[in-house]
C-alpha atoms as a PDB file:
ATOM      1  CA  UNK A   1      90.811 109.743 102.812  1.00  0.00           C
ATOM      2  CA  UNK A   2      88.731 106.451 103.096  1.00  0.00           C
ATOM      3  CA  UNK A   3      87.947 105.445  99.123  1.00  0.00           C
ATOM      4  CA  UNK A   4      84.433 104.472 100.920  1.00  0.00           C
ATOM      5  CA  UNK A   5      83.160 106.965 103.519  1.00  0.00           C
ATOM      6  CA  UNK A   6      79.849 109.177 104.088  1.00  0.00           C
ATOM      7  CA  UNK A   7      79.627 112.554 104.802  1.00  0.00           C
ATOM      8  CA  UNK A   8      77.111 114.153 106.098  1.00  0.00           C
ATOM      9  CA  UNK A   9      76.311 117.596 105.383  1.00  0.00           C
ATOM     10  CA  UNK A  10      72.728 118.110 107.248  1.00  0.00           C
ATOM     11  CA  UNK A  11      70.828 116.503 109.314  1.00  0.00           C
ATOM     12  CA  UNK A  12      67.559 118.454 110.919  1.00  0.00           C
ATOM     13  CA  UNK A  13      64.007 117.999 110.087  1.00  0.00           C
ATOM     14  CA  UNK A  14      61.673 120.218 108.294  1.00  0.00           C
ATOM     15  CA  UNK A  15      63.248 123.034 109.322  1.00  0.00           C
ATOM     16  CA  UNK A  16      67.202 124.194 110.478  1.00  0.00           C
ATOM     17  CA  UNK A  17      68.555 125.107 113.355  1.00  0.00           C
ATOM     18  CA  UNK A  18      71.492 126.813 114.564  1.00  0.00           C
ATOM     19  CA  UNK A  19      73.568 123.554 114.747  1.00  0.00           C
ATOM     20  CA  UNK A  20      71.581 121.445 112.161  1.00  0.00           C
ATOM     21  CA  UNK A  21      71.520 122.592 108.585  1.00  0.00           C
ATOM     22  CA  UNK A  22      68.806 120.944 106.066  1.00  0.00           C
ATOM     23  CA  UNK A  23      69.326 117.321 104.930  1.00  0.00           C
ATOM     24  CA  UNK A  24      72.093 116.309 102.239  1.00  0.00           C
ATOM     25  CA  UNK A  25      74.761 113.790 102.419  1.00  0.00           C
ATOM     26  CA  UNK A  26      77.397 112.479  99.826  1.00  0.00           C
ATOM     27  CA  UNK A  27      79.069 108.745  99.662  1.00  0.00           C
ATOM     28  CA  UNK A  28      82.025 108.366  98.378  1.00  0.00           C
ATOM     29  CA  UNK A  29      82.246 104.783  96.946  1.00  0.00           C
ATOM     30  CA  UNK A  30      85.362 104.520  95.418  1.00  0.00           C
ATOM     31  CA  UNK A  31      85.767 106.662  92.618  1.00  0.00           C
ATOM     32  CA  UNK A  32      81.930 107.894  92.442  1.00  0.00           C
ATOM     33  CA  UNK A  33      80.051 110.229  94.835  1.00  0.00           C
ATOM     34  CA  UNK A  34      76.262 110.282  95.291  1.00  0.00           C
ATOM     35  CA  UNK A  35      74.351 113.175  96.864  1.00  0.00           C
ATOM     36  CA  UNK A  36      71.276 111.957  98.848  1.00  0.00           C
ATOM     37  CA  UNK A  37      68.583 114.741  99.258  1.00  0.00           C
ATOM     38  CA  UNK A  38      70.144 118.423  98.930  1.00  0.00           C
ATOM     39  CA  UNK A  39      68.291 120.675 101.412  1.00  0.00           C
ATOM     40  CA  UNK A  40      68.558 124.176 101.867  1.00  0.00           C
ATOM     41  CA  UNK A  41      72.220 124.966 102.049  1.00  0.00           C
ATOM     42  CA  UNK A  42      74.009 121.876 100.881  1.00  0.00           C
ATOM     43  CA  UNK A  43      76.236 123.892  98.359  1.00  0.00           C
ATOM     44  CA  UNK A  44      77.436 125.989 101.614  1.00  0.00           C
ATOM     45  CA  UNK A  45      77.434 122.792 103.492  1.00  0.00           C
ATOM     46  CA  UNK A  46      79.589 121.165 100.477  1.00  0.00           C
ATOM     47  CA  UNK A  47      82.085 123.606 101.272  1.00  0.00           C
ATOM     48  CA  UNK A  48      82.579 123.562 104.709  1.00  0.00           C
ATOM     49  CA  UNK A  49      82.984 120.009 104.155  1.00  0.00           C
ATOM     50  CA  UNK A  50      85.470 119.964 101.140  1.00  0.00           C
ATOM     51  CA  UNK A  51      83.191 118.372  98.531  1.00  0.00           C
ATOM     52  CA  UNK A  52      83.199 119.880  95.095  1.00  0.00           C
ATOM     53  CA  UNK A  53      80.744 119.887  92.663  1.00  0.00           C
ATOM     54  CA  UNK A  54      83.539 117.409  90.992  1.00  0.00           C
ATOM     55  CA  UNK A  55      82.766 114.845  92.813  1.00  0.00           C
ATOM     56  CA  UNK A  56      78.513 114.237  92.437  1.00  0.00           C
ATOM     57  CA  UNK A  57      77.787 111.589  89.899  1.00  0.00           C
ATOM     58  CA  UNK A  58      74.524 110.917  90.707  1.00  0.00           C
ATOM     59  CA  UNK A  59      72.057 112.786  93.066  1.00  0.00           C
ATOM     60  CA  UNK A  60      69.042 110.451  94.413  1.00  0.00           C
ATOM     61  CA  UNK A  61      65.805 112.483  95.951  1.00  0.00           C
ATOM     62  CA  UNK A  62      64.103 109.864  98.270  1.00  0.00           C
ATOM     63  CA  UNK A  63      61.111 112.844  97.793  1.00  0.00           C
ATOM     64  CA  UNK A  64      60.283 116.391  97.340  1.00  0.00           C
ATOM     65  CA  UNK A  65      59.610 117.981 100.720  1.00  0.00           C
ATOM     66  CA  UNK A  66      61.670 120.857 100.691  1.00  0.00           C
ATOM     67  CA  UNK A  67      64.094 119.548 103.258  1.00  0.00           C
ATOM     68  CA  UNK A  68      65.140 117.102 101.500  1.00  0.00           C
ATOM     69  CA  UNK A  69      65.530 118.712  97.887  1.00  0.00           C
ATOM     70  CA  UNK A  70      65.349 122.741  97.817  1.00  0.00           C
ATOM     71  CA  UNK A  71      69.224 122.512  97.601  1.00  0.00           C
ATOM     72  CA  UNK A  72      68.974 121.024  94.368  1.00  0.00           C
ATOM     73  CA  UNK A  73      68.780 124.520  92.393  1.00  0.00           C
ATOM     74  CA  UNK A  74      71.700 125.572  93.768  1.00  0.00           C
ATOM     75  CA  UNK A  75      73.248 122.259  93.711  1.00  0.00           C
ATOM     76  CA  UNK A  76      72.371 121.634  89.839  1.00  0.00           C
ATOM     77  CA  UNK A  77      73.493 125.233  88.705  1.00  0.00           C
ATOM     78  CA  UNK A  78      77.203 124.840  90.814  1.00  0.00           C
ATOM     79  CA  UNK A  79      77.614 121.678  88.654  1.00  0.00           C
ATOM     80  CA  UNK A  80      76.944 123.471  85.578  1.00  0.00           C
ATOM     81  CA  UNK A  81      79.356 126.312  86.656  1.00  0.00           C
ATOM     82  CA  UNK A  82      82.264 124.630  87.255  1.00  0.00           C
ATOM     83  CA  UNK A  83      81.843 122.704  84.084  1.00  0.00           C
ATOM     84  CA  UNK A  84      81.558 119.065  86.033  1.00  0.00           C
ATOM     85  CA  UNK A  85      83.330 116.915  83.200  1.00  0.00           C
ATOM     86  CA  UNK A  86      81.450 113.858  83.637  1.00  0.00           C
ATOM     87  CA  UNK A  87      77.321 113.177  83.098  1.00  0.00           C
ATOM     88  CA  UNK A  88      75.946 113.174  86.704  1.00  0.00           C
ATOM     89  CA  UNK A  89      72.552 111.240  87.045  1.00  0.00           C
ATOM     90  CA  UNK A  90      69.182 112.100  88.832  1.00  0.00           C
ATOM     91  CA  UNK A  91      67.344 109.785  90.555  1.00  0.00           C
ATOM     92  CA  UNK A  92      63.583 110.878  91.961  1.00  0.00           C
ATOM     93  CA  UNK A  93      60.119 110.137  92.241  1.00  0.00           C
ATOM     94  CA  UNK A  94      58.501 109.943  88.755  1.00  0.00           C
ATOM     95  CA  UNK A  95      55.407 111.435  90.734  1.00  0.00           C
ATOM     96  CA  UNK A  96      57.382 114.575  91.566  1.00  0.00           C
ATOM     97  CA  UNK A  97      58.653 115.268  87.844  1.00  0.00           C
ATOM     98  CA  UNK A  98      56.663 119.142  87.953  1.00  0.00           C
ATOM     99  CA  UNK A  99      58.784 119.705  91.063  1.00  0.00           C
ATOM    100  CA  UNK A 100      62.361 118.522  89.825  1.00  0.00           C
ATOM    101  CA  UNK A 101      61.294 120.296  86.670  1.00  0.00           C
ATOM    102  CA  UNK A 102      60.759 123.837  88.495  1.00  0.00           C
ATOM    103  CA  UNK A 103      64.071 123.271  90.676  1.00  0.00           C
ATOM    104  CA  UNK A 104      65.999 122.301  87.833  1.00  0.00           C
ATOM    105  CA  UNK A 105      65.172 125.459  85.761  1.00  0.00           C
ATOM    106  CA  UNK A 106      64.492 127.817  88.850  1.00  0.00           C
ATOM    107  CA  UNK A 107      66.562 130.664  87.754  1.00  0.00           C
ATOM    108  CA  UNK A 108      68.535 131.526  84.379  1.00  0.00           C
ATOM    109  CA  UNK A 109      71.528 129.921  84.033  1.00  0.00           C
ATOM    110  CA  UNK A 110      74.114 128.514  81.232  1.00  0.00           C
ATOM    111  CA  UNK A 111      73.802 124.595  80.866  1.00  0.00           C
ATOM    112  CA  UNK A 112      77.630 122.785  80.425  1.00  0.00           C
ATOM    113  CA  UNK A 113      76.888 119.676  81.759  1.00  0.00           C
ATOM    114  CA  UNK A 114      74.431 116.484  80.627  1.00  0.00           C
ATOM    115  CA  UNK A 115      72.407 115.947  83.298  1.00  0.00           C
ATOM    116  CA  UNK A 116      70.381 112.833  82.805  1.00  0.00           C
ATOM    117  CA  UNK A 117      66.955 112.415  84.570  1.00  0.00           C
ATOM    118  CA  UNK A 118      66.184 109.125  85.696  1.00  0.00           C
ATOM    119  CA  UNK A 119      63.000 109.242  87.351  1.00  0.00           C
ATOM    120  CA  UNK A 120      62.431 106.244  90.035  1.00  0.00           C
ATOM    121  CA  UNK A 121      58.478 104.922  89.284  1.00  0.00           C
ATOM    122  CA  UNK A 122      58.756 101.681  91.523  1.00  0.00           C
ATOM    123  CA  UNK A 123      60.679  98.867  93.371  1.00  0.00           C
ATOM    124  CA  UNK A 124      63.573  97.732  91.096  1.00  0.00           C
ATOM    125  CA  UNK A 125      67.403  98.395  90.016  1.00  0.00           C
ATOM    126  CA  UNK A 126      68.520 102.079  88.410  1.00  0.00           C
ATOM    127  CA  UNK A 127      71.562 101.217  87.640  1.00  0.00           C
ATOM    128  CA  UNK A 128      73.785  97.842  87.364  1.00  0.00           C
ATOM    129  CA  UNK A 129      77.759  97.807  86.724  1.00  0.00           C
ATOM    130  CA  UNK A 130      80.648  96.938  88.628  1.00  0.00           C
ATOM    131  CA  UNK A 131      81.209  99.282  91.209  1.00  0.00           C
ATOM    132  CA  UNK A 132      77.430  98.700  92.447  1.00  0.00           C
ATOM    133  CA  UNK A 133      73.686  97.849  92.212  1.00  0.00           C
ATOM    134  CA  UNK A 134      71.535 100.825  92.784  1.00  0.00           C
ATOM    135  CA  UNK A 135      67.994  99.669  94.063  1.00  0.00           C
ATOM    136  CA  UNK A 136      65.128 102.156  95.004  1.00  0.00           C
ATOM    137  CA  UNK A 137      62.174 100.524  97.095  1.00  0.00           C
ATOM    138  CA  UNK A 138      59.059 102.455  97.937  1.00  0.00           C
ATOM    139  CA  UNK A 139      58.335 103.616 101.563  1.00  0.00           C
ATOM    140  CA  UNK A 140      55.796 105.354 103.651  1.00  0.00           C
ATOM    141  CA  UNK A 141      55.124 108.622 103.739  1.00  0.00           C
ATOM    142  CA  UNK A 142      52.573 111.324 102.840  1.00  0.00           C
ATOM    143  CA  UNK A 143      54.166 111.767  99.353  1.00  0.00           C
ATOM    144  CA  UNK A 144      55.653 109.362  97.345  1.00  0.00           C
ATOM    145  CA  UNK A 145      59.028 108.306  98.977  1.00  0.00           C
ATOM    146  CA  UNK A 146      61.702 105.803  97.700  1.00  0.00           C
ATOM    147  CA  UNK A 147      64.821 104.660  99.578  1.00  0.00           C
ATOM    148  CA  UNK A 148      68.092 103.608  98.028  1.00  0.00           C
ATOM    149  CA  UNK A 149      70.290 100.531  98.091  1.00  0.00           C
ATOM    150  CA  UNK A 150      73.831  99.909  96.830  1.00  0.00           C
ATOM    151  CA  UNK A 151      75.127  96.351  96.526  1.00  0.00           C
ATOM    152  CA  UNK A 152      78.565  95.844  95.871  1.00  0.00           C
ATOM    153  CA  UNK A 153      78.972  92.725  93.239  1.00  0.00           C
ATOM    154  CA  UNK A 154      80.700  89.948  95.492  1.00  0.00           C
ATOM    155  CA  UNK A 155      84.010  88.372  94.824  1.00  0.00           C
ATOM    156  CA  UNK A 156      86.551  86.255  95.394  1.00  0.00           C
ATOM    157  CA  UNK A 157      89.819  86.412  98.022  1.00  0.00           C
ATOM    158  CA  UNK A 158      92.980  84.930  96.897  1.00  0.00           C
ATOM    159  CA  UNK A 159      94.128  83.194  99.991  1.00  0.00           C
ATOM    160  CA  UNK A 160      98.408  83.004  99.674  1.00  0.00           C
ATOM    161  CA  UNK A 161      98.428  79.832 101.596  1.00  0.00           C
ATOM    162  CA  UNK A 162      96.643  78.163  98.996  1.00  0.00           C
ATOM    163  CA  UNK A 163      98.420  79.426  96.108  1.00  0.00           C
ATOM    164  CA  UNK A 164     101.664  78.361  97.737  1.00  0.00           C
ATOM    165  CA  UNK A 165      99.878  74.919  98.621  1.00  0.00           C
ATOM    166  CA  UNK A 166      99.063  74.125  94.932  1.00  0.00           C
ATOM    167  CA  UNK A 167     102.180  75.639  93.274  1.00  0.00           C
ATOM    168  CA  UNK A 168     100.491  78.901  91.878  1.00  0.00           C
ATOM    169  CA  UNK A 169     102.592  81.878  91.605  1.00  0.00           C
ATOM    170  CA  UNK A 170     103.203  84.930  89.453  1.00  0.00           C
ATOM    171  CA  UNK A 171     101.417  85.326  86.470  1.00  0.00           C
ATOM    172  CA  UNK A 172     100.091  82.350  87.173  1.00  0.00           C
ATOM    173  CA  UNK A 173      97.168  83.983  89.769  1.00  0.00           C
ATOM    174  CA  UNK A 174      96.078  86.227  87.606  1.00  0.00           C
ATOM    175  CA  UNK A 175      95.591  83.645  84.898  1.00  0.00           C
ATOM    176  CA  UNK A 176      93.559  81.118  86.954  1.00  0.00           C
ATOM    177  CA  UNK A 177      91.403  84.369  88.096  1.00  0.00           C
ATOM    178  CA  UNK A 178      90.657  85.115  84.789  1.00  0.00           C
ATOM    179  CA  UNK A 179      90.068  81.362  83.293  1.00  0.00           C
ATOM    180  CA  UNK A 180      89.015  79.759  86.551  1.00  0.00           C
ATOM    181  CA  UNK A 181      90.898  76.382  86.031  1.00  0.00           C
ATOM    182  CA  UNK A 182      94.521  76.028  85.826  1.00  0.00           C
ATOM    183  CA  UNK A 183      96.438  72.532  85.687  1.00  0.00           C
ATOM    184  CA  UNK A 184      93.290  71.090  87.507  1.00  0.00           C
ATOM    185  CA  UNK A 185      93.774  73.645  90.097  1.00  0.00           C
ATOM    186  CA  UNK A 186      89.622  75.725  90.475  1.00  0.00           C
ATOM    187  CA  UNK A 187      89.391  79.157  91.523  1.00  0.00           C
ATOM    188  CA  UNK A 188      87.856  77.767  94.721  1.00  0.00           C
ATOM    189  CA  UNK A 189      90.968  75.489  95.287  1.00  0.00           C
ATOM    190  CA  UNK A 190      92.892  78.618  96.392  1.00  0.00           C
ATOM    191  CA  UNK A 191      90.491  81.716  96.924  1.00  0.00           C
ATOM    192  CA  UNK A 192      87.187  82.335  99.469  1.00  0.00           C
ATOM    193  CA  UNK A 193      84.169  83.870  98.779  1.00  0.00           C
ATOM    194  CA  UNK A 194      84.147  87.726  99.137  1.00  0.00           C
ATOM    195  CA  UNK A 195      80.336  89.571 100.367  1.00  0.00           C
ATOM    196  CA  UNK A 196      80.299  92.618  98.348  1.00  0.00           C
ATOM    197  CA  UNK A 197      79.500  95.740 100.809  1.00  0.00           C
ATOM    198  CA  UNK A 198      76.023  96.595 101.017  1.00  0.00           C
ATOM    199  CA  UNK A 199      74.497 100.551 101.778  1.00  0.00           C
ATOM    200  CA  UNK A 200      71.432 101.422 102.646  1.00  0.00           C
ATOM    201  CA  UNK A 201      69.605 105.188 102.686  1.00  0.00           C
ATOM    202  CA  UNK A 202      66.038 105.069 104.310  1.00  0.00           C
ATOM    203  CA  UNK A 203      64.826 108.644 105.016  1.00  0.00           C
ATOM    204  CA  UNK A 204      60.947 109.815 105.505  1.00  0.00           C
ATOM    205  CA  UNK A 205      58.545 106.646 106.031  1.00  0.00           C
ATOM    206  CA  UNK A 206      56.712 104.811 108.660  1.00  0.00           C
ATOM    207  CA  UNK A 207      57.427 100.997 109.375  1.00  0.00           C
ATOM    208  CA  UNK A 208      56.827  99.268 105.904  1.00  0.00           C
ATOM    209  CA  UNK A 209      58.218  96.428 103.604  1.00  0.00           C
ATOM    210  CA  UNK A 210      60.510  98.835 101.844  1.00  0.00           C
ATOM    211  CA  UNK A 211      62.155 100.010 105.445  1.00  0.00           C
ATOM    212  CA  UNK A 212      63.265  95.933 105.991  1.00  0.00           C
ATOM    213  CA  UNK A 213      64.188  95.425 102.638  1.00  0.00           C
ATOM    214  CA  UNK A 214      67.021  98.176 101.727  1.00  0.00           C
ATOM    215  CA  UNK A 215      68.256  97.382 105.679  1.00  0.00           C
ATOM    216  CA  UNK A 216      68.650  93.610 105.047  1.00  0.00           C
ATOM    217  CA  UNK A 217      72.608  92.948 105.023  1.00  0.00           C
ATOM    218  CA  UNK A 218      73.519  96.545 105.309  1.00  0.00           C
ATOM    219  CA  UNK A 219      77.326  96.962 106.327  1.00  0.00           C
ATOM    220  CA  UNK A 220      75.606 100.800 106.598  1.00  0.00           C
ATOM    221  CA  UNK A 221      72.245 102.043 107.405  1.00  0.00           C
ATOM    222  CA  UNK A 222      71.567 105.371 107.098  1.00  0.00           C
ATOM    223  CA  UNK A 223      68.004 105.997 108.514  1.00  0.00           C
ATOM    224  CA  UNK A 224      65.789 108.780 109.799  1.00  0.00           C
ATOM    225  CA  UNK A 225      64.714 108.894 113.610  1.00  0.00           C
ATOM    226  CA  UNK A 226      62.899 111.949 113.814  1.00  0.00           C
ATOM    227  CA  UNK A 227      61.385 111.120 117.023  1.00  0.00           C
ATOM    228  CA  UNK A 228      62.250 109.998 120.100  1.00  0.00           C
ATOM    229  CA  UNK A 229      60.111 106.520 121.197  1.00  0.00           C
ATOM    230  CA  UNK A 230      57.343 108.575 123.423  1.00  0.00           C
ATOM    231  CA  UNK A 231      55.945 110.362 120.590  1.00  0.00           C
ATOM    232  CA  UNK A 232      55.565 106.983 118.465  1.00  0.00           C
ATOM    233  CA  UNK A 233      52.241 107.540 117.706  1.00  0.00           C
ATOM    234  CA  UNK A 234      52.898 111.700 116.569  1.00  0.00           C
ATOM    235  CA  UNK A 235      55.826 110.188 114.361  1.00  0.00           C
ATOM    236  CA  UNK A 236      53.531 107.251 112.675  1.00  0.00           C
ATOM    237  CA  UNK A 237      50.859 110.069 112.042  1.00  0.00           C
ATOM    238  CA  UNK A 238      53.505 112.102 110.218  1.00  0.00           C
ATOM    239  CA  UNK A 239      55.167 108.911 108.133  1.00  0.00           C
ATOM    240  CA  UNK A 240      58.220 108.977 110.685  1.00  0.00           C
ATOM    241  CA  UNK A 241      60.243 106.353 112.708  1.00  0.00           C
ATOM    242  CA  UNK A 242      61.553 106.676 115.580  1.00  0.00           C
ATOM    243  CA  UNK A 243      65.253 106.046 116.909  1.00  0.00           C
ATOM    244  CA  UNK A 244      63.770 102.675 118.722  1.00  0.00           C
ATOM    245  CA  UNK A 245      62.298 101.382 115.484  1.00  0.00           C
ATOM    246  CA  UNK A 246      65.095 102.525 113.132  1.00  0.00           C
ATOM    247  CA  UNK A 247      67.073 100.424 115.743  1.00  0.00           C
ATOM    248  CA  UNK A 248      65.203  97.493 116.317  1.00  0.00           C
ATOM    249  CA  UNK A 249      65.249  97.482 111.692  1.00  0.00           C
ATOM    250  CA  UNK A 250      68.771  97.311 111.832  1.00  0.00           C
ATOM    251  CA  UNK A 251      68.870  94.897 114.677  1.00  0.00           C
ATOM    252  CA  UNK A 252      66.382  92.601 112.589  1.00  0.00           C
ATOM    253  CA  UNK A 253      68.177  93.271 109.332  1.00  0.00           C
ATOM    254  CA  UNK A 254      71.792  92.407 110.603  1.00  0.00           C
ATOM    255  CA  UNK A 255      73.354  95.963 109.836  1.00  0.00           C
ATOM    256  CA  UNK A 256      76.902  96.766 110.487  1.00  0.00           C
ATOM    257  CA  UNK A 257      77.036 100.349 111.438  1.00  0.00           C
ATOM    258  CA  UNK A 258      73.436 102.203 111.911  1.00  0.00           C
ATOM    259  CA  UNK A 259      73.292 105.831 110.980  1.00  0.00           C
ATOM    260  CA  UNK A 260      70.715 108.031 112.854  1.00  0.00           C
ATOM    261  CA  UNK A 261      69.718 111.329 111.480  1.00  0.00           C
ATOM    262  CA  UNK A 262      66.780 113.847 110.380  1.00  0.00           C
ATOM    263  CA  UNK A 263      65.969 114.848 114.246  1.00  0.00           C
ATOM    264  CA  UNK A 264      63.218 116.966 115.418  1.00  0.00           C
ATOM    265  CA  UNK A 265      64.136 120.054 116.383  1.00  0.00           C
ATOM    266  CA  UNK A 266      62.095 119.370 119.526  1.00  0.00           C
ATOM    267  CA  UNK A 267      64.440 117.424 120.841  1.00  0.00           C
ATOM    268  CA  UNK A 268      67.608 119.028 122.338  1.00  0.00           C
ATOM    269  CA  UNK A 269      70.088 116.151 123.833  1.00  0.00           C
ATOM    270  CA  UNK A 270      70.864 114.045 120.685  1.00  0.00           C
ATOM    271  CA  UNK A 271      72.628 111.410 122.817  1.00  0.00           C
ATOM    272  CA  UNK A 272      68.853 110.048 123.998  1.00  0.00           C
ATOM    273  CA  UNK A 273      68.949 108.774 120.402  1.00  0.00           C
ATOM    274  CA  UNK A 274      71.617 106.928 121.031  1.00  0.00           C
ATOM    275  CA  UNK A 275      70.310 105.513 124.437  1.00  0.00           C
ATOM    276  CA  UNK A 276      67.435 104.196 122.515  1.00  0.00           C
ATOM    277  CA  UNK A 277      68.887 102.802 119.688  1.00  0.00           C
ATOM    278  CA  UNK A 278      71.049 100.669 122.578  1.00  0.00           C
ATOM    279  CA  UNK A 279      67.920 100.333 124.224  1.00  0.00           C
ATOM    280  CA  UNK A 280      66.197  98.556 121.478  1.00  0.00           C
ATOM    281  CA  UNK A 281      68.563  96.044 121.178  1.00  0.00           C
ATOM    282  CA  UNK A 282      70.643  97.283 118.356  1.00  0.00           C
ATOM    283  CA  UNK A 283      74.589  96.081 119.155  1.00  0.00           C
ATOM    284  CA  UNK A 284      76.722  96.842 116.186  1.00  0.00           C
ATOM    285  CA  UNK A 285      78.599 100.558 115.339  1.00  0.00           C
ATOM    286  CA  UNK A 286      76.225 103.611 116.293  1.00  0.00           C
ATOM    287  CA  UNK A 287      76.397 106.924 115.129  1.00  0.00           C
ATOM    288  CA  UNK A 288      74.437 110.188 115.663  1.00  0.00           C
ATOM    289  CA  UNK A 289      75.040 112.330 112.522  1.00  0.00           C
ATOM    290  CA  UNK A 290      76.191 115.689 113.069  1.00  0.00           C
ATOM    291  CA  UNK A 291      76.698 118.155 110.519  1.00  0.00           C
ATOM    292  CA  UNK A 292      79.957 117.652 108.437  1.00  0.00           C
ATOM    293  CA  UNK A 293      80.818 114.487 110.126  1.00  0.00           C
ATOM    294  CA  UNK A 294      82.860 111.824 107.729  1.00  0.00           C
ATOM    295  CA  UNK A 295      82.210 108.142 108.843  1.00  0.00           C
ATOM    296  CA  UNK A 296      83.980 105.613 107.373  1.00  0.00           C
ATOM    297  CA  UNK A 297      82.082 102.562 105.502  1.00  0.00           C
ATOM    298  CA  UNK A 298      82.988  99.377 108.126  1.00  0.00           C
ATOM    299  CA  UNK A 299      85.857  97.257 106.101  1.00  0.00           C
ATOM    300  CA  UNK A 300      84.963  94.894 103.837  1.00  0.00           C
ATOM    301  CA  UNK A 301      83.969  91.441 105.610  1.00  0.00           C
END
C-alpha cells in the first residue's frame, strides 16, 4: 500500500445515489490519516474500503451542509468504540461550533478517546511539524467554507555521485547531513534541493482567492465540479464550480494530478467531466472519483 495515497469513500452532491454515496475521503500521508468531510455513510463506506477507525488522526469539515459532515456522529462514536489509541484532531468552521457540538453529542455514548476541537476562524496554519503544514483558506459559499492545504517541509537529496566525488562515505553522510560542513565539503557540495509534496482539498465555493491559493503547487488537487460548464451560471448561484473552472485552477496553479468529485446527480455520464477538464486546457494526471477508489499521491519530484 502507497505510504501516500487518497481514498475516496463518496463522492455525490447534496444527496446519494445508487452508485454515489455522500462525501468523505481519507489521505494517508505516511503514518497519519485525515478524514475530509464525513457524509452520510462514511463509517459503512470506511469499511468497504478497509479503513479503520485506527487510522483518522485528524478529521477537517470544509463546512456543515449535511453532505459533507452528517457522518461525523457515527464517525466520532466508532472512534470512541474501538478505543482509537491516539488523540485525533477536529478541524471546522468556528462559525459552525452549535452544529459540531450537536453531531458530536448526538446520541449517548461512552467517551475513550481525547478528541481535540480545533475550530478553523480564518486564513492561516492549524498545525506545523514535520510530516506537514496544514493551512485552511476561506472560500465561497453560502455558509462559511474553508479548504485545506498540506505542505510537505522540503529537503535535501543526497546525490551518490557527489559523495563519491568528494570522498564522503559511511558515517560520514550522515554526519555532514546533520552538521552541514564536513572537511570543507557543504551540504550543497553533494546533495540537491528536494520540493516537499504539496495537497490540496477545495470542496463547496465559487471562483475566489482561496480556490487559487490552496491549488498553487499542488502535486494533488482534490476539487469539487458539481456542474458541468452549461449550467455555469446555476453552479455560481449555488457557490459551485464547474469541471471547466476546477480545470482551468489547476491548469493556472501548476497541479500534478487534478481530482474531480462532488457531481450533481443530474448528470449521468461522468466521463463529460473528464472531456471538460481536457477541454479547458488542463494536461497533467486526471481522475474522476468514484466511490472507494485509492489514487496514489504522484512521486515525489
Amino acid at each position: 500500500m502507497s505510504a501516500r495515497e487518497f481514498v475516496v469513500l463518496g463522492t455525490a452532491s447534496q444527496v446519494p445515489t445508487r452508485h454515489r454515496n455522500h462525501n468523505g475521503y481519507l489521505l494517508r500521508w505516511d503514518g497519519e490519516g485525515i478524514l475530509f468531510d464525513p457524509g452520510e455513510g462514511t463509517q459503512r463506506q470506511m469499511l468497504r474500503a478497509g479503513v479503520a477507525a485506527h487510522d483518522i488522526n485528524r478529521i477537517c469539515i470544509t463546512h456543515f451542509h449535511g453532505d459533507h459532515s452528517l457522518g461525523l456522529a457515527g464517525v466520532i462514536q466508532r472512534i470512541n468504540l474501538d478505543r482509537v489509541p491516539h488523540p485525533v484532531t477536529a478541524h471546522y468552521p468556528a462559525s459552525g461550533q452549535k452544529f459540531f457540538d450537536r453531531l458530536r453529542y448526538a446520541t449517548a455514548y461512552r467517551e475513550t478517546v481525547a478528541l481535540r476541537e480545533e475550530p478553523v476562524a480564518g486564513d492561516g496554519t492549524l498545525a506545523q511539524g514535520p510530516p506537514y503544514v496544514l493551512e485552511a483558506r476561506l472560500l465561497s459559499h453560502p455558509v462559511e467554507s474553508f479548504g485545506y492545504r498540506l505542505t510537505e517541509p522540503d529537503g535535501r537529496r543526497m546525490v551518490p555521485e557527489l559523495l563519491a566525488r568528494h570522498g564522503i562515505k559511511g558515517p560520514d553522510v550522515g554526519r555532514i547531513q546533520r552538521e552541514g560542513v564536513l572537511g570543507g565539503v557543504t551540504l550543497d557540495d553533494v546533495s540537491e534541493h528536494k520540493p516537499g509534496q504539496r495537497f490540496g482539498f477545495v470542496m463547496d465555493t465559487r471562483l475566489c482567492p482561496g480556490v487559487h491559493a490552496l491549488a498553487e503547487g499542488c502535486d494533488m488537487l482534490v476539487i469539487e465540479s458539481t456542474f458541468l460548464d452549461a449550467d455555469e451560471a446555476l453552479a455560481t448561484d449555488h457557490g459551485h464550480l464547474t469541471a471547466g473552472q476546477a480545470a482551468r485552477v489547476a491548469r493556472d496553479a501548476g497541479v500534478r494530478h487534478l481530482v474531480l468529485t462532488h457531481f450533481s446527480q443530474r448528470y449521468t455520464d461522468p466521463w463529460e467531466f473528464e472531456r471538460q477538464a481536457r477541454a479547458a486546457g488542463f494536461e497533467g494526471e486526471l481522475t474522476i472519483a468514484a466511490d472507494l477508489a485509492r489514487v496514489p499521491l504522484p512521486k515525489r519530484a
